[in-house]
C-alpha atoms as a PDB file:
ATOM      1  CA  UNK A   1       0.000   0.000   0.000  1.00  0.00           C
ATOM      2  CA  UNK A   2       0.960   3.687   0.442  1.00  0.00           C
ATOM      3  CA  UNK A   3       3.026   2.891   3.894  1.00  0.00           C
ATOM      4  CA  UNK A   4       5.404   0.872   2.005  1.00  0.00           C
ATOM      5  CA  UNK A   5       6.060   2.746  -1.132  1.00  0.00           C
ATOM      6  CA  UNK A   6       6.424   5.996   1.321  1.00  0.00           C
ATOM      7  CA  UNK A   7       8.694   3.230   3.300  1.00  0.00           C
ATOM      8  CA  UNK A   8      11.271   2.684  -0.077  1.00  0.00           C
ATOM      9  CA  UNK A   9      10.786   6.117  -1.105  1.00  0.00           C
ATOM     10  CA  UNK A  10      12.289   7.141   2.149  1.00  0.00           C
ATOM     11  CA  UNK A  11      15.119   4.194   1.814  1.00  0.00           C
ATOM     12  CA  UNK A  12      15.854   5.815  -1.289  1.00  0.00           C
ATOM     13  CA  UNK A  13      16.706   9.124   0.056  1.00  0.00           C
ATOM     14  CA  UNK A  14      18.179   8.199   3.262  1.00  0.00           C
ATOM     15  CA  UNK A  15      20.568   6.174   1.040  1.00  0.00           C
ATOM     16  CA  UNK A  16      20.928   9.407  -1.403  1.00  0.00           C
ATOM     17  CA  UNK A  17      21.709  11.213   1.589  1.00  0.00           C
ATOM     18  CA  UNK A  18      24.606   9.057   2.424  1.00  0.00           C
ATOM     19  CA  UNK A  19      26.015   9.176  -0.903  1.00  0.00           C
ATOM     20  CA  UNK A  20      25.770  13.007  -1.499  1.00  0.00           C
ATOM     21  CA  UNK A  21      24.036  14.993   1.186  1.00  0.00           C
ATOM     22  CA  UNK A  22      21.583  17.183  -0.709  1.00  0.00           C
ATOM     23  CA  UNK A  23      19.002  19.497  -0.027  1.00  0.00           C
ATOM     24  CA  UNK A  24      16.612  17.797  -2.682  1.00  0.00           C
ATOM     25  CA  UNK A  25      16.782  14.973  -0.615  1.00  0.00           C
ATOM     26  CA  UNK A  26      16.312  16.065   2.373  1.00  0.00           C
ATOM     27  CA  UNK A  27      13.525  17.648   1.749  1.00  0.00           C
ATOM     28  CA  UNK A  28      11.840  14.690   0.385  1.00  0.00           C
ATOM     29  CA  UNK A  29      12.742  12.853   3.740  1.00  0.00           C
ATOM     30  CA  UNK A  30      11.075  15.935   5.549  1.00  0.00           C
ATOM     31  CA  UNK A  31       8.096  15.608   3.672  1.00  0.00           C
ATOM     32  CA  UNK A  32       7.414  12.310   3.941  1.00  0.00           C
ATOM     33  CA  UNK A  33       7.613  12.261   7.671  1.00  0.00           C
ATOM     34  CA  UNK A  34       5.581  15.293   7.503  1.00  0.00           C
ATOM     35  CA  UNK A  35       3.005  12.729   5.268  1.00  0.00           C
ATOM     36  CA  UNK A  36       3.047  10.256   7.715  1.00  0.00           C
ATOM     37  CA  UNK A  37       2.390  12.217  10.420  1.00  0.00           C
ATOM     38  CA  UNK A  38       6.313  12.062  12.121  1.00  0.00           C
ATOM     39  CA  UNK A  39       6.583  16.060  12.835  1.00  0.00           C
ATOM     40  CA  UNK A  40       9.439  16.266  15.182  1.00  0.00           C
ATOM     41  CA  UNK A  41      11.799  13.970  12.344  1.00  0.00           C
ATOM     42  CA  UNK A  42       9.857  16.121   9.652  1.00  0.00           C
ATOM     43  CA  UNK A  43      11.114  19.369  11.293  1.00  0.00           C
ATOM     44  CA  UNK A  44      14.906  17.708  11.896  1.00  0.00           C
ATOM     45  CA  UNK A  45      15.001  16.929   8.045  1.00  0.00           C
ATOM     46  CA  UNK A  46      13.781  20.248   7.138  1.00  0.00           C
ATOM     47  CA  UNK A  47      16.487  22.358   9.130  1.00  0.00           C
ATOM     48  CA  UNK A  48      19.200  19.727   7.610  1.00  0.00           C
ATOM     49  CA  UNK A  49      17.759  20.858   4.375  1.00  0.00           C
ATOM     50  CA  UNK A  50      18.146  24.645   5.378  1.00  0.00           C
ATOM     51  CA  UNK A  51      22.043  23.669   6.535  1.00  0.00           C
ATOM     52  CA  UNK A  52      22.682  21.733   3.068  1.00  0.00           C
ATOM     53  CA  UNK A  53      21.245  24.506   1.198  1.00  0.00           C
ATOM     54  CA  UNK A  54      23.352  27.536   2.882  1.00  0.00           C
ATOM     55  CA  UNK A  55      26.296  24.942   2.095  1.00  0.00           C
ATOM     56  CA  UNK A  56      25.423  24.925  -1.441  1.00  0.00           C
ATOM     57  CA  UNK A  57      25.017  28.681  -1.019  1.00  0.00           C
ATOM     58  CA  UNK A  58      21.309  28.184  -2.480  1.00  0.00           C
ATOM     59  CA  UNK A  59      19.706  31.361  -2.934  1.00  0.00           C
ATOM     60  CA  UNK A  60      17.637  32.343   0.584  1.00  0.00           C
ATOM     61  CA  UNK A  61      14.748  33.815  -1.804  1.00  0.00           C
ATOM     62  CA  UNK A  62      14.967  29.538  -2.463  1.00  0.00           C
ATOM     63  CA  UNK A  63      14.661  28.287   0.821  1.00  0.00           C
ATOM     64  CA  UNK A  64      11.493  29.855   1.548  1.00  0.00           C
ATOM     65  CA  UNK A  65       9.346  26.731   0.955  1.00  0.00           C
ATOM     66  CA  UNK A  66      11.590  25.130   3.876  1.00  0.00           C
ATOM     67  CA  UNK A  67      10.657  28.174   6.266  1.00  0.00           C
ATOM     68  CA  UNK A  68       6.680  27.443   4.928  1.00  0.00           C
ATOM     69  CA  UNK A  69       6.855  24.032   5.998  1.00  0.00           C
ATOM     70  CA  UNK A  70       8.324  24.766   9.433  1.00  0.00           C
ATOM     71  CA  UNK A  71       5.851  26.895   9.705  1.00  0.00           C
ATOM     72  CA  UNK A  72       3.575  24.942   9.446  1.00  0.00           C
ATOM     73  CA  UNK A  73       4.792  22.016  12.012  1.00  0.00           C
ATOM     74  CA  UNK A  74       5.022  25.086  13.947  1.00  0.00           C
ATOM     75  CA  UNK A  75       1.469  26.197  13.797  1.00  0.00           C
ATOM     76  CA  UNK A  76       0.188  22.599  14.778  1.00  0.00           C
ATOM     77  CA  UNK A  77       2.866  21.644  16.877  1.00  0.00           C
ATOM     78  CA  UNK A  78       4.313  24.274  19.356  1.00  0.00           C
ATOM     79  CA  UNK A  79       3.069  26.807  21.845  1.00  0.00           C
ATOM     80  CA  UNK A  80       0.974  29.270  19.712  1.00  0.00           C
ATOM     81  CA  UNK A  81       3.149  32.409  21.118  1.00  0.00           C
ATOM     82  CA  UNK A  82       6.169  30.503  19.818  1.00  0.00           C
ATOM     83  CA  UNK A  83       4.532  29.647  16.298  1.00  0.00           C
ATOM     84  CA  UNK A  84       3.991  33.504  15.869  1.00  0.00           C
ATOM     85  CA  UNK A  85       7.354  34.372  16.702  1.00  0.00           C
ATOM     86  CA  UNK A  86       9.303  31.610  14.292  1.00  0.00           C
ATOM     87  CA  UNK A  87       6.966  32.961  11.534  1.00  0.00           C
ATOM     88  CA  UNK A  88       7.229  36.777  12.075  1.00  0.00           C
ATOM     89  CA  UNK A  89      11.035  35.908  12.239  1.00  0.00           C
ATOM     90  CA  UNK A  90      10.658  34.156   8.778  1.00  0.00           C
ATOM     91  CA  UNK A  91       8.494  37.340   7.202  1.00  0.00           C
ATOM     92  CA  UNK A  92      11.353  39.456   7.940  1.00  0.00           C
ATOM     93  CA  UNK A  93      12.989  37.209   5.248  1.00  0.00           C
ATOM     94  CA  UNK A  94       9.726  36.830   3.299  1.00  0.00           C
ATOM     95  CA  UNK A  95       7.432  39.341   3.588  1.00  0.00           C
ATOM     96  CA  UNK A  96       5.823  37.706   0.028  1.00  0.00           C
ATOM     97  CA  UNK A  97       5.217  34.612   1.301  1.00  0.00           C
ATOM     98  CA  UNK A  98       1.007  33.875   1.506  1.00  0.00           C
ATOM     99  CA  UNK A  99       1.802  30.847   2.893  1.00  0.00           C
ATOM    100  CA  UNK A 100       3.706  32.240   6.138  1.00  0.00           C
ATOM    101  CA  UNK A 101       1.103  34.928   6.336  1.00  0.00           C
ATOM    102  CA  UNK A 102      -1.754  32.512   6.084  1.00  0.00           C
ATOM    103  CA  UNK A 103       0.175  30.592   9.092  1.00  0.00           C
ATOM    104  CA  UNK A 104       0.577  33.806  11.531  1.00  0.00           C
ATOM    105  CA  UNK A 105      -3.210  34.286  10.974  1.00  0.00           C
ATOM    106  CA  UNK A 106      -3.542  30.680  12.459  1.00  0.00           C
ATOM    107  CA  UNK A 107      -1.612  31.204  15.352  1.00  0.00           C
ATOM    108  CA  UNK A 108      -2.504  34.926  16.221  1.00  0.00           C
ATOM    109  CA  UNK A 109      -6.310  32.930  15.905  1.00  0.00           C
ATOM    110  CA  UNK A 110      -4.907  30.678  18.612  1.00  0.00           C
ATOM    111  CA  UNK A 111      -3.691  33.166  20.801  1.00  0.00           C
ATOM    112  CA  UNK A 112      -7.077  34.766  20.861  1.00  0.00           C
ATOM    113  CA  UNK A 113      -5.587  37.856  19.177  1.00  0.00           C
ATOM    114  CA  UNK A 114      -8.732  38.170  16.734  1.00  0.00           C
ATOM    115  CA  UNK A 115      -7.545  41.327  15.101  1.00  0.00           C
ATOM    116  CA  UNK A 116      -3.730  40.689  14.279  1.00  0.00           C
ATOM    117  CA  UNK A 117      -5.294  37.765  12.965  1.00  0.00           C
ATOM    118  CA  UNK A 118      -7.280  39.168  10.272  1.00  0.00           C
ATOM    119  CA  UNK A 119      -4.857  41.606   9.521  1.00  0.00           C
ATOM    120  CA  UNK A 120      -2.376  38.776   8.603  1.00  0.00           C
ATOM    121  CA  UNK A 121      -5.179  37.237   7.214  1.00  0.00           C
ATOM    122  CA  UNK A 122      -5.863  40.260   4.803  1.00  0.00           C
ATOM    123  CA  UNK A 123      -1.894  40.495   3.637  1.00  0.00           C
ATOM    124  CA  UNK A 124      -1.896  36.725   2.994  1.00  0.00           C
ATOM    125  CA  UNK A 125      -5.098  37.835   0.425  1.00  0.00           C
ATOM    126  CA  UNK A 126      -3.674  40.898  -0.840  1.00  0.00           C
ATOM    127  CA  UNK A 127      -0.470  39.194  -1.879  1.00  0.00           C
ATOM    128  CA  UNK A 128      -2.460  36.951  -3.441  1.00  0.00           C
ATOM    129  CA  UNK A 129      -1.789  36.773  -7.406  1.00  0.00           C
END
């Protein structure tokens, strides 16, 4: 089923990892831990992706999915006041992103603080394309 092709998919990259550490793969791990549910190894493989890239001197404009997806684990993981302040970190970096403005929205929701909310929430639209 699913399990196992996630299972040699991640086999695959682990052992691509060995070979060449690589952001690509990396990722890939991250993201299928992140699939399966496995958010504390989803957020380890995503900061060893952030590492490999600044190694490869990747671009930061092209690490911002990797921020997104912290984000994320952030959001539905940690204490709400420390979701808010990873993310408003991150939108110093990329104040473009929808995705990490969509995310502060969330956790400024959580926090109770109804209006920061929906003012994130209203940047994440107008930033829309």
């Amino acid at each position: 089923g699913k399990s196992s092709n996630f299972d040699e998919a991640l086999k695959h990259f682990n052992n691509s990892m060995l070979l060449y550490p690589n952001a690509t793969a990396a990722f890939n791990i991250g993201q299928i831990y992140d699939i399966k549910g496995n958010l504390p190894k989803a957020k380890e493989y995503y900061y060893i992706t952030h590492d490999v890239s600044k190694k490869a001197r990747v671009s930061p404009k092209d690490q911002v999915g990797i921020f997104e997806k912290l984000a994320r684990i952030s959001v539905l993981s940690d204490n709400p006041n420390n979701a808010k302040e990873f993310i408003e970190k991150q939108l110093n970096n990329y104040p473009n992103s929808v995705i990490l403005w969509v995310y502060l929205a969330v956790a400024n929701d959580k926090l109770g603080n109804k209006s920061e909310a929906l003012m994130a929430a209203e940047r994440a639209k107008f930033l829309l394309p």
